[in-house]
Protein backbone atom coordinates (compact mmCIF):
# COMPACT_ATOMS: atom_id res chain seq x y z
CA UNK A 1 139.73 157.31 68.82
CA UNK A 2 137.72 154.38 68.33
CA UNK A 3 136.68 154.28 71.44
CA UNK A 4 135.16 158.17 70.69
CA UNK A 5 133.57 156.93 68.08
CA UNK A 6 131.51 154.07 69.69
CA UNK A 7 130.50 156.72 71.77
CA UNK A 8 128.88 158.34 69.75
CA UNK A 9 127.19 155.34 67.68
CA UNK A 10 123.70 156.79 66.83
CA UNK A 11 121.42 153.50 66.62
CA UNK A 12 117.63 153.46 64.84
CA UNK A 13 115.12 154.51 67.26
CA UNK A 14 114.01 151.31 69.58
CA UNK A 15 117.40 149.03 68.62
CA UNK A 16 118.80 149.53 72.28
CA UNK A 17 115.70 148.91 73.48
CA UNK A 18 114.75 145.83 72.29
CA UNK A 19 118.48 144.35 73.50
CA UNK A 20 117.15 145.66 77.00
CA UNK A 21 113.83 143.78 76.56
CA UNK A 22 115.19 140.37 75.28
CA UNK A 23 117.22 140.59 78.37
CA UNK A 24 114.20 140.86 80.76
CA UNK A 25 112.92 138.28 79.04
CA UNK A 26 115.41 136.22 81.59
CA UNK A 27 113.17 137.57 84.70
CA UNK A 28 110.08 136.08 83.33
CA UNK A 29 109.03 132.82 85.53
CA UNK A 30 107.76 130.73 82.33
CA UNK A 31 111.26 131.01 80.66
CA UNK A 32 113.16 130.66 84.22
CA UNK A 33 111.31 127.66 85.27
CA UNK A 34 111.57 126.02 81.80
CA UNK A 35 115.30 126.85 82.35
CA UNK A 36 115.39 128.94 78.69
CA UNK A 37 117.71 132.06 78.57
CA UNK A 38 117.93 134.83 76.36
CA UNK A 39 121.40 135.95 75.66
CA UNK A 40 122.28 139.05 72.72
CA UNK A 41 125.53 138.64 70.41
CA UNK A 42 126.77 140.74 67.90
CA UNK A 43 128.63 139.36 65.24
CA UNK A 44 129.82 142.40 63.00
CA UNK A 45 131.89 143.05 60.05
CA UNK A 46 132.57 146.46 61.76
CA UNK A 47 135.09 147.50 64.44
CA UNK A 48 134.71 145.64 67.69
CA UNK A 49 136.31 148.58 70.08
CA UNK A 50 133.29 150.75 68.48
CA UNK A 51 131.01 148.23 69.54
CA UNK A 52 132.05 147.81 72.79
CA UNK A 53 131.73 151.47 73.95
CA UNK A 54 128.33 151.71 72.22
CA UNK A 55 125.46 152.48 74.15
CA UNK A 56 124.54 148.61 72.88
CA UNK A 57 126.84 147.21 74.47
CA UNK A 58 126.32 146.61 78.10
CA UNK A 59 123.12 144.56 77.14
CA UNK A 60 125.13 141.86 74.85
CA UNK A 61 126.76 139.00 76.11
CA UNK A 62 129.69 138.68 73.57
CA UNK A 63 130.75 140.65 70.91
CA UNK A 64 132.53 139.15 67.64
CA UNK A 65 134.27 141.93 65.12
CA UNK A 66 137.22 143.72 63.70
CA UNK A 67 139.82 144.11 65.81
CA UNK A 68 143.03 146.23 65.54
CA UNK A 69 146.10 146.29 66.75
CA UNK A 70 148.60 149.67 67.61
CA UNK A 71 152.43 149.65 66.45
CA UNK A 72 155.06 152.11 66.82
CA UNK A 73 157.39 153.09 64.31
CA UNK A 74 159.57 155.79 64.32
CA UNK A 75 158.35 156.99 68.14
CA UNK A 76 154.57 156.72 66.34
CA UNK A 77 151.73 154.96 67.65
CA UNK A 78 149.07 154.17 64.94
CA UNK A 79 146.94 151.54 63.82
CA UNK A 80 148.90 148.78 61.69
CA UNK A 81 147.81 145.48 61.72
CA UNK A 82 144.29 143.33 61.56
CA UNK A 83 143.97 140.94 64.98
CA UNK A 84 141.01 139.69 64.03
CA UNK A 85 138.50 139.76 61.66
CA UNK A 86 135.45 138.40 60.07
CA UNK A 87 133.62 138.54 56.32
CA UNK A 88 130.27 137.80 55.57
CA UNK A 89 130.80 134.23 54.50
CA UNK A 90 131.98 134.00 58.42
CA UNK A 91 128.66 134.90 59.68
CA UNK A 92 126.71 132.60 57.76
């Protein structure tokens, strides 16, 4: 489901675009030849399976967020326990 959701991630006008521009940034001979490269990260408070089917996605290098884990109980499958996760005191 969260997957689904990613999906369907609506970002401001221009967001994915500027990940696909810092990007070419790498094909430029002045930053090649100086040997900089541009890399995107996202470090989010948010659900990291959302991120990473997010139209955002294939133009970021690592991605740091929520993560979840599935359990079964009873023959159920849900969402029960926190893998991972990050506050804003761990972004800073």
């Amino acid at each position: 489901m969260l997957v689904r959701f990613g999906k369907e991630i609506e970002f401001y006008e221009g967001a994915v675009d500027l990940f696909t521009a810092v990007n070419k940034l790498n094909d430029e001979s002045q930053y090649r030849d100086a040997g900089i490269t541009f890399e995107n990260y996202i470090v989010s408070t948010g659900l990291k399976r959302m991120i990473l089917s997010s139209a955002i996605f294939p133009h970021v290098k690592r991605v740091w967020g929520a993560e979840l884990v599935a359990v079964e109980e009873n023959g159920l499958r849900h969402l029960g326990k926190i893998a991972y996760s990050l506050d804003k005191t761990s972004k800073t």
